[in-house]
N, C-alpha and C. Protein backbone atom coordinates (compact mmCIF):
# COMPACT_ATOMS: atom_id res chain seq x y z
N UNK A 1 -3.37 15.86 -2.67
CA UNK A 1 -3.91 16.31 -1.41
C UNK A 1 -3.30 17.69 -1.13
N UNK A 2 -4.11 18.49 -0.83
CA UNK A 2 -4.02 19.78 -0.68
C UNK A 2 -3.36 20.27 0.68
N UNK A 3 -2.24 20.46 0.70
CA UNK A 3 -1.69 20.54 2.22
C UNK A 3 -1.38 22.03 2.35
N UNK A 4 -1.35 22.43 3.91
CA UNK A 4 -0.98 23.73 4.78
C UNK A 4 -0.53 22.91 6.08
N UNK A 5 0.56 24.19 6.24
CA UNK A 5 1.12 23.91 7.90
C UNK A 5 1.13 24.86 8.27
N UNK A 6 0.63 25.43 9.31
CA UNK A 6 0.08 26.30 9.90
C UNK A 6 1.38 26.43 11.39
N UNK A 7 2.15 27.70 11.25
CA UNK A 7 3.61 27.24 12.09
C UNK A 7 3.83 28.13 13.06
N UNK A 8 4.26 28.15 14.31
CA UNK A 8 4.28 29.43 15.18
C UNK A 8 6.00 29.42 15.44
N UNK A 9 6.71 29.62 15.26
CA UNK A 9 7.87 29.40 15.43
C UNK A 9 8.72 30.68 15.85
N UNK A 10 9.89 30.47 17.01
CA UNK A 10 10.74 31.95 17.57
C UNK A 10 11.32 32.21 16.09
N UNK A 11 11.22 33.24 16.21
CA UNK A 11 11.70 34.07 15.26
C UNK A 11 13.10 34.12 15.10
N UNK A 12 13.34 34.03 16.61
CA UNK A 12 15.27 34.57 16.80
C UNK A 12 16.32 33.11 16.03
N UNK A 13 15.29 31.99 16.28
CA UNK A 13 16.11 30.60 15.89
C UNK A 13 15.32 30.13 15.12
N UNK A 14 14.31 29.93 14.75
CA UNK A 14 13.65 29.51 13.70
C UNK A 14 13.79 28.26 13.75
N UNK A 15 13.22 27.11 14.52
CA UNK A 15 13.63 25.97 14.17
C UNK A 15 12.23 24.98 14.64
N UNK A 16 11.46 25.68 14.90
CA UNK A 16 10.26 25.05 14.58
C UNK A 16 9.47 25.25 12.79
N UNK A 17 9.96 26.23 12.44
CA UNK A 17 9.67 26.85 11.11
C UNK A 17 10.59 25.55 10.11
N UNK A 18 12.11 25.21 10.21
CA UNK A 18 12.91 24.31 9.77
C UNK A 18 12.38 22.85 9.65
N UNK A 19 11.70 22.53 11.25
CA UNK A 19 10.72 21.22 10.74
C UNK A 19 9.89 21.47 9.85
N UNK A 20 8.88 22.39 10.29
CA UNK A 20 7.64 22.78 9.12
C UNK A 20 8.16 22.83 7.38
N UNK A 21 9.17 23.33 7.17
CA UNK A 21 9.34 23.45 5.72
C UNK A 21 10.16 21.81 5.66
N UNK A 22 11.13 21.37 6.30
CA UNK A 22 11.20 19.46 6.13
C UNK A 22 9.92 19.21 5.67
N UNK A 23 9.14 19.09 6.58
CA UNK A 23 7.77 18.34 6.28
C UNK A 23 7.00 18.58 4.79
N UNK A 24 7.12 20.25 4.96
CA UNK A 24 6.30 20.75 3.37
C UNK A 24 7.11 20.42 2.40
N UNK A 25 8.43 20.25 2.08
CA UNK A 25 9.09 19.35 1.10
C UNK A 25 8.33 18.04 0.87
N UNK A 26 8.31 16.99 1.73
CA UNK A 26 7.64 16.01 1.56
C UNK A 26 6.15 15.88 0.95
N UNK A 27 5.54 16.96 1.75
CA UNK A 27 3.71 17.09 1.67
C UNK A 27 3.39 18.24 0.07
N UNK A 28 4.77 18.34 -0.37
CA UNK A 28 3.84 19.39 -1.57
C UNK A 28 3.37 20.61 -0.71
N UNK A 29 3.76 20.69 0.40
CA UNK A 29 2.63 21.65 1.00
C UNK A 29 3.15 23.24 0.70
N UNK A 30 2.26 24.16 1.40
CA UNK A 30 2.55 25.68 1.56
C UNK A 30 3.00 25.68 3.30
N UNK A 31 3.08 26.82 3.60
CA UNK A 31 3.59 27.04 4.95
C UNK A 31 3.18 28.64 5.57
N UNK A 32 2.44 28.64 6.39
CA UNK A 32 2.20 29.80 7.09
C UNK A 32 2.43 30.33 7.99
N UNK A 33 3.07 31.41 8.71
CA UNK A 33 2.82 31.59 9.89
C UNK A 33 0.94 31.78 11.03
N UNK A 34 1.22 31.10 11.79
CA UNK A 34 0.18 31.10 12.70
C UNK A 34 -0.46 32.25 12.58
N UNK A 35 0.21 33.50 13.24
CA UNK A 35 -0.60 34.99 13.15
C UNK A 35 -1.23 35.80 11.90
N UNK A 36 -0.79 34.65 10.25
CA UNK A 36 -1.09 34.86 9.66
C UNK A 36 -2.71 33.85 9.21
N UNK A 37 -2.82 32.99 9.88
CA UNK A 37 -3.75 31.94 9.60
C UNK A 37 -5.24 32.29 9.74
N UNK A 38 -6.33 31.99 9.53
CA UNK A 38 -7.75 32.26 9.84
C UNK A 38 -8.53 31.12 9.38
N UNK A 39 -9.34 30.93 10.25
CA UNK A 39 -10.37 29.49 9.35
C UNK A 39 -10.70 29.77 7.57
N UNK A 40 -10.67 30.93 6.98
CA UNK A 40 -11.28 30.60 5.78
C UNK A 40 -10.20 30.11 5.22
N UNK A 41 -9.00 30.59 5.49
CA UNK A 41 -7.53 30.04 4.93
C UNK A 41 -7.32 28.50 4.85
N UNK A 42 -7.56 27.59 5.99
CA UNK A 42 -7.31 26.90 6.13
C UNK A 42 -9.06 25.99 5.41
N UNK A 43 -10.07 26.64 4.97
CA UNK A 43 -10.80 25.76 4.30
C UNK A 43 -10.63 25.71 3.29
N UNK A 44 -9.41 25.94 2.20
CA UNK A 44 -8.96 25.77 1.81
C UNK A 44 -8.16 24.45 1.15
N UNK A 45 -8.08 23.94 2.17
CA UNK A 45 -6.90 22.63 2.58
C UNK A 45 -7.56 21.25 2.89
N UNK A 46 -6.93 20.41 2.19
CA UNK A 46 -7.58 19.16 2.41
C UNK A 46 -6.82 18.32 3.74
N UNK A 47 -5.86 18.95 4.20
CA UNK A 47 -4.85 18.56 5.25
C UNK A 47 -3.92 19.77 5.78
N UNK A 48 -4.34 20.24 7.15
CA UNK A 48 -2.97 20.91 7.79
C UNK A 48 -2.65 20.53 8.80
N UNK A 49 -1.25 21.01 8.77
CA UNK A 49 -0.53 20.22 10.29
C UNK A 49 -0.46 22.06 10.92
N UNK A 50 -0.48 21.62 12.36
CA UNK A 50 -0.65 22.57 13.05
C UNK A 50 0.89 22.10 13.92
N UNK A 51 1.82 23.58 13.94
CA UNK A 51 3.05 23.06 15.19
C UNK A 51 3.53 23.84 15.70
N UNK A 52 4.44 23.97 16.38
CA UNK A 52 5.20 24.92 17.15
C UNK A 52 5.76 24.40 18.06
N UNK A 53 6.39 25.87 18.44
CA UNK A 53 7.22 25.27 19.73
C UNK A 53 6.66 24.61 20.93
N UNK A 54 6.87 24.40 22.39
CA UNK A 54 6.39 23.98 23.71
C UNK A 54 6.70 25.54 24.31
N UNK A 55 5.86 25.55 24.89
CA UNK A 55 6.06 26.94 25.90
C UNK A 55 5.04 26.56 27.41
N UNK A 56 5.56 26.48 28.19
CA UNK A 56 4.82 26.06 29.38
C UNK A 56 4.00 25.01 29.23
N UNK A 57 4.74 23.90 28.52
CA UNK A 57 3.78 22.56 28.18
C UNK A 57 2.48 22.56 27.68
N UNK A 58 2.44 23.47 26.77
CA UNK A 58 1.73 23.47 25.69
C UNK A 58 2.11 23.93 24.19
N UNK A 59 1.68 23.87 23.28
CA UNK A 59 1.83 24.64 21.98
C UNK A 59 1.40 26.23 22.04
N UNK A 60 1.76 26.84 20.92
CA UNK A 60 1.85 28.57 21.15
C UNK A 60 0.24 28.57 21.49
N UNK A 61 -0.18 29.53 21.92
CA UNK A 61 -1.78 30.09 22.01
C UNK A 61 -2.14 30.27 20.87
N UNK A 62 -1.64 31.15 19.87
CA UNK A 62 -2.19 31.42 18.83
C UNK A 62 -2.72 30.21 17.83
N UNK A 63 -2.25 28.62 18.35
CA UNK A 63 -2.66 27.55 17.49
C UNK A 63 -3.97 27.53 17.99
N UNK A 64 -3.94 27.40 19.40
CA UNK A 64 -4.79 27.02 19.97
C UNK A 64 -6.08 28.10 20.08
N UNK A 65 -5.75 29.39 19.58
CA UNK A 65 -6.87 30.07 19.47
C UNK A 65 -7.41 30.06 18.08
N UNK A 66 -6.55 29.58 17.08
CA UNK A 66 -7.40 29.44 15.79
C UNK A 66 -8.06 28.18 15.93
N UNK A 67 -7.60 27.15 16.50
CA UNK A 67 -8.43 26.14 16.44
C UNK A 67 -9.91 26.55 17.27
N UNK A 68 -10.00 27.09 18.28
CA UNK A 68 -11.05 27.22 18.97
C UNK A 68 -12.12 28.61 17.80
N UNK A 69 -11.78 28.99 16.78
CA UNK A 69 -12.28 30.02 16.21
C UNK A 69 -12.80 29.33 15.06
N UNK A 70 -12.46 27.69 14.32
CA UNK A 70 -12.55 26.99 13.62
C UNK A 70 -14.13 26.09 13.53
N UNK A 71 -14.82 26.39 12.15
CA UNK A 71 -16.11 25.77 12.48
C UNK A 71 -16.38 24.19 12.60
N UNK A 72 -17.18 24.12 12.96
CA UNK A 72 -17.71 22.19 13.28
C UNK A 72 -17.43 22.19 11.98
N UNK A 73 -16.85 20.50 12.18
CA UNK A 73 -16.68 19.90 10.75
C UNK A 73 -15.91 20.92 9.61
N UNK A 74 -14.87 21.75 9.49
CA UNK A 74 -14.38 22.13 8.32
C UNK A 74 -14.14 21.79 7.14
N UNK A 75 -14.20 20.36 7.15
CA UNK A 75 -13.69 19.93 6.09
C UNK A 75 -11.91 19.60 5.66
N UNK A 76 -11.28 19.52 6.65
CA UNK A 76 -9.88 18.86 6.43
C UNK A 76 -9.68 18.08 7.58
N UNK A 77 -8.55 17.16 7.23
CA UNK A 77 -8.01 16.06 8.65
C UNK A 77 -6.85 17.37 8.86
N UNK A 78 -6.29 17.16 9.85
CA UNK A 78 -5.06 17.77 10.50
C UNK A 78 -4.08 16.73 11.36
N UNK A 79 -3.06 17.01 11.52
CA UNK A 79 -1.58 16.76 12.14
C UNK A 79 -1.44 17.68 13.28
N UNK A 80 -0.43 17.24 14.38
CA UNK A 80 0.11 18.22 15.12
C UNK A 80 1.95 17.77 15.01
N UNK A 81 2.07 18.85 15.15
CA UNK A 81 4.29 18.59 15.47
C UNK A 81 4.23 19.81 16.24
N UNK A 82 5.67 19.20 16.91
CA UNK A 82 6.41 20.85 17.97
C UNK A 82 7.48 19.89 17.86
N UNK A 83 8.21 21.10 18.51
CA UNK A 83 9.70 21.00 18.82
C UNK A 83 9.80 21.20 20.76
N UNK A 84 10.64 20.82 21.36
CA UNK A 84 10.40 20.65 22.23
C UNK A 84 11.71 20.69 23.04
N UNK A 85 12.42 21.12 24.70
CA UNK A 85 13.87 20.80 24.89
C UNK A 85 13.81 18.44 25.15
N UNK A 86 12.42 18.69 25.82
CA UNK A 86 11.81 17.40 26.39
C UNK A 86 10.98 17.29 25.34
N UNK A 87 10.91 16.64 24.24
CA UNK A 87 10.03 15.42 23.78
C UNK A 87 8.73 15.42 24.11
N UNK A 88 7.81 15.06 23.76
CA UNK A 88 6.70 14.85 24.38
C UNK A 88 5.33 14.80 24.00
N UNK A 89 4.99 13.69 23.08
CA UNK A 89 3.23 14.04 22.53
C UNK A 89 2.58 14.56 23.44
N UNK A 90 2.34 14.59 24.67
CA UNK A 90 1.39 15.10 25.85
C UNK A 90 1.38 15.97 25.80
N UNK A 91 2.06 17.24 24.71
CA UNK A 91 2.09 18.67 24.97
C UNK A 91 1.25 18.90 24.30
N UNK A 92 0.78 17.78 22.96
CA UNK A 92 -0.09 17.89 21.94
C UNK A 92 -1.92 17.60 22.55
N UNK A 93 -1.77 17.48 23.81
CA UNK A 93 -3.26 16.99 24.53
C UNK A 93 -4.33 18.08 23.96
N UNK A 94 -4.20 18.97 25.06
CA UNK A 94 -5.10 20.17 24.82
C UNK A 94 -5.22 20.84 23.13
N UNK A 95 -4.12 20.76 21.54
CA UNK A 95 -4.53 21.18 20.54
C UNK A 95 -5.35 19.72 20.24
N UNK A 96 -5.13 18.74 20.48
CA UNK A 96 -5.88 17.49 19.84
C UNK A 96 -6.79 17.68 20.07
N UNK A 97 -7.46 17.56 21.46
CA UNK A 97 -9.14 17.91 22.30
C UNK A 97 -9.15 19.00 21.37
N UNK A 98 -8.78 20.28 21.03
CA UNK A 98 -9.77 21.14 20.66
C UNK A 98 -10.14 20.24 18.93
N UNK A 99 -8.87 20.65 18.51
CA UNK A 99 -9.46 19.77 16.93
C UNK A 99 -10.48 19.07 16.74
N UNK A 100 -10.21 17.59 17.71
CA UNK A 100 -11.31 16.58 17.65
C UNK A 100 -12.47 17.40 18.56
N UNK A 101 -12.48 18.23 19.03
CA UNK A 101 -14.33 18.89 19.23
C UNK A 101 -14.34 19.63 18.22
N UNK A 102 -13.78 19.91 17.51
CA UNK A 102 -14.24 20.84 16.21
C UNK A 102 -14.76 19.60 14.82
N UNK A 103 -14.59 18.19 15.45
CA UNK A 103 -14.88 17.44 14.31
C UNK A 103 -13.87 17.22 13.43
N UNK A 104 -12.33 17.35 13.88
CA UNK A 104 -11.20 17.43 12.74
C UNK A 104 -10.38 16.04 13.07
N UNK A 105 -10.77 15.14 12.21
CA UNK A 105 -9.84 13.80 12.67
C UNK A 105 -8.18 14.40 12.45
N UNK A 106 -7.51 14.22 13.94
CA UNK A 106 -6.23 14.50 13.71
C UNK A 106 -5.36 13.04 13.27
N UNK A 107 -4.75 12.86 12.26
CA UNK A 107 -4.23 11.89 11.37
C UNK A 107 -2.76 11.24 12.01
N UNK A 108 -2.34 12.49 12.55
CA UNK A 108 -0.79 11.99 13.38
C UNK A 108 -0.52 12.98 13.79
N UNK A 109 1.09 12.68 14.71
CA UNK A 109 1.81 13.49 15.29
C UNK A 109 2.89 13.40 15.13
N UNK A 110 4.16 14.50 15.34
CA UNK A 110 5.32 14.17 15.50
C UNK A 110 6.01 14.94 16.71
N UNK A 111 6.54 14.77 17.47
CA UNK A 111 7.55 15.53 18.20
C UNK A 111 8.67 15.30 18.41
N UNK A 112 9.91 16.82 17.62
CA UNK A 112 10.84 16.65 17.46
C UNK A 112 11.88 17.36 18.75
N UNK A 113 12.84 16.65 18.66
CA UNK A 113 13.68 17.25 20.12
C UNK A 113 14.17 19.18 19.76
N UNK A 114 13.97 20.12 20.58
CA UNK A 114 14.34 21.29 20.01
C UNK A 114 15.21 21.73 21.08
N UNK A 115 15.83 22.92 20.89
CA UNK A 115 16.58 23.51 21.96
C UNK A 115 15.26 24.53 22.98
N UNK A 116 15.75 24.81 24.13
CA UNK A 116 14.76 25.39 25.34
C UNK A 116 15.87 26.32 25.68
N UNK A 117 15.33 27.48 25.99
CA UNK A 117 16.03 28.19 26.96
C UNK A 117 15.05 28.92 27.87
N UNK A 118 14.03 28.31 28.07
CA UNK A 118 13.01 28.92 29.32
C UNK A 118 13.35 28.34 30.48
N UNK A 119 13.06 27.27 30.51
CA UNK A 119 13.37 26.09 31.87
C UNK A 119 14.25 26.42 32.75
N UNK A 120 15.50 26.81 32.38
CA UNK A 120 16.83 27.21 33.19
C UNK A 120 17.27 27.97 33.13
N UNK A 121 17.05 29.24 33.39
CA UNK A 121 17.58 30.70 32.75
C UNK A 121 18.91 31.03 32.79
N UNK A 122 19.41 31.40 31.59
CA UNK A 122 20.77 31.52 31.35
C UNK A 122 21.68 30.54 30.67
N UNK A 123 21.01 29.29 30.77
CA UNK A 123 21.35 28.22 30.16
C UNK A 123 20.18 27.63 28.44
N UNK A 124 20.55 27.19 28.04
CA UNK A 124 20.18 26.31 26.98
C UNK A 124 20.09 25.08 26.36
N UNK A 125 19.22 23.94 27.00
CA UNK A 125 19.26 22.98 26.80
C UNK A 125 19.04 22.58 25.01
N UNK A 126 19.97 21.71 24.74
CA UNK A 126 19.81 21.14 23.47
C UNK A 126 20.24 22.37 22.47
N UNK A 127 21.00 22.93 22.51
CA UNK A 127 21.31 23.96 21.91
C UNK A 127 20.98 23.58 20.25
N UNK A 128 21.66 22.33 19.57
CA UNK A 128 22.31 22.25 18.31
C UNK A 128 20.76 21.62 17.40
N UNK A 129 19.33 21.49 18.38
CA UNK A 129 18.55 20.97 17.29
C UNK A 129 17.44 21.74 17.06
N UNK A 130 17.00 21.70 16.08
CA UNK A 130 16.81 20.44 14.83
C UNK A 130 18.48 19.89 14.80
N UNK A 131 18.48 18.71 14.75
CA UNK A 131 20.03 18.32 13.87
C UNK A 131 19.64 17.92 12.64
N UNK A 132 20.46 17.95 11.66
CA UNK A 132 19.79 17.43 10.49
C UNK A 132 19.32 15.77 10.55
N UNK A 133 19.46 15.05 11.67
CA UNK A 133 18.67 13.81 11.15
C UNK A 133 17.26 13.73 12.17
N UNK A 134 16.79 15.24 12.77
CA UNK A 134 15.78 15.21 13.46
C UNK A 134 15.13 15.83 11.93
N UNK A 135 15.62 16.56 11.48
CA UNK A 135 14.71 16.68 9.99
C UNK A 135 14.10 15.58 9.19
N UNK A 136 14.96 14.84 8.97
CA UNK A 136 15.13 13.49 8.13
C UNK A 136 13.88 13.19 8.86
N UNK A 137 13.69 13.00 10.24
CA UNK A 137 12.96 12.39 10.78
C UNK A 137 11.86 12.85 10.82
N UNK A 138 11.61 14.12 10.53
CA UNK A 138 10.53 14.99 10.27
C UNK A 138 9.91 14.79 8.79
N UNK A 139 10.84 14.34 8.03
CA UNK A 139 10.79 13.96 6.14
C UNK A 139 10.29 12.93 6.05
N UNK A 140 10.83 11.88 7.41
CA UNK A 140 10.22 10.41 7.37
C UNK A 140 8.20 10.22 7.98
N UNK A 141 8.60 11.47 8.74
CA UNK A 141 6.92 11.24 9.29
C UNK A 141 5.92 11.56 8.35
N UNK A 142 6.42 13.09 7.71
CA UNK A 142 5.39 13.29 6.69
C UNK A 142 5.60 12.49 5.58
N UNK A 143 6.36 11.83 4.82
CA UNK A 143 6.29 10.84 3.86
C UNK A 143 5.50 9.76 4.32
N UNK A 144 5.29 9.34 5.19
CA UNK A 144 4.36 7.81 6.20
C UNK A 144 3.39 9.14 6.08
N UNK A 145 2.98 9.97 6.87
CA UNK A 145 1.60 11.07 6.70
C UNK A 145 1.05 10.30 5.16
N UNK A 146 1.89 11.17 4.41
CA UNK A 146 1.25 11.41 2.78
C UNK A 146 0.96 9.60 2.55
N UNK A 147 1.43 8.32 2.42
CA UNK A 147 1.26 7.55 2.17
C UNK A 147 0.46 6.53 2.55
N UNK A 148 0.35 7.35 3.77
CA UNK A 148 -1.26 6.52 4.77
C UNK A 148 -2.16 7.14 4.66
N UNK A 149 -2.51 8.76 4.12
CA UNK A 149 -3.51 9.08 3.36
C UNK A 149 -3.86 9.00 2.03
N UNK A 150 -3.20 8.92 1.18
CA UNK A 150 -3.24 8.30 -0.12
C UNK A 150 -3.57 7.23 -0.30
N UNK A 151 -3.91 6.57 0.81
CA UNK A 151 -3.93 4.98 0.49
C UNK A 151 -5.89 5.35 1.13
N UNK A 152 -5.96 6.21 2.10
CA UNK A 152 -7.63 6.48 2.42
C UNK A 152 -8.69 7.13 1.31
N UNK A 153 -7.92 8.04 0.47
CA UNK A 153 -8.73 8.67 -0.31
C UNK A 153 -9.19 7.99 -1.65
């Protein structure tokens, strides 16, 4: 199975990028940055996970504007992950709705705990993650990913 993760991640800490390559260990996959992504890229792919950070309780724009630039039916399932200071599949609402109107069965999710420093200015919640067993845990989702699609195709 042909995998891409498609990743928007701060630059300064990089630790939405750190899940994304956990995961692409597991998935065989490649890894892109977001601003580098475009629908023909991704028709390509028999599976991408789309992630990033949380920024005002959502995922970056730029996911969410390639998905909205993405034709009916492309031809791959997709994933979502972020990193987050708060946890939270609900941040994943609005990229899921667009996917599934584009016709893209999204297959799973993960959300991993990340550090924030928007929320409280001057401060930094969760400073120390990813920790390495939020990776693991990122290794464990996409290994269950890859093995519950392997078992569909």
């Amino acid at each position: 199975m042909k995998t891409l993760l498609v990743v928007h991640s701060d630059r300064a800490t990089g630790h939405t990028r750190r899940v994304a390559e956990a995961m692409a260990e597991e998935l065989g996959a490649a890894v892109v940055d977001a601003e580098d992504a475009n629908p023909a890229l991704l028709a390509g792919y028999d599976l991408v996970g789309f992630g990033s950070g949380v920024y005002r309780g959502r995922l970056h724009p730029e996911l969410h504007e390639l998905a909205r630039r993405l034709p009916s039916n492309p031809g791959f399932r997709a994933f979502i992950f972020s990193t987050a200071g708060t946890c939270c599949a609900a941040y994943h609402d609005t990229l899921r709705a667009e996917l599934a109107g584009r016709g893209i069965e999204v297959t799973g999710e993960h959300a991993c705990p990340g550090s924030d420093s928007y929320r409280f200015p001057g401060t930094v919640l969760n400073p120390e993650r990813p920790t390495d067993d939020d990776l693991a845990a990122a290794r464990d989702f996409a290994r269950g990913l890859r093995d519950r699609l392997a078992g569909k195709d």
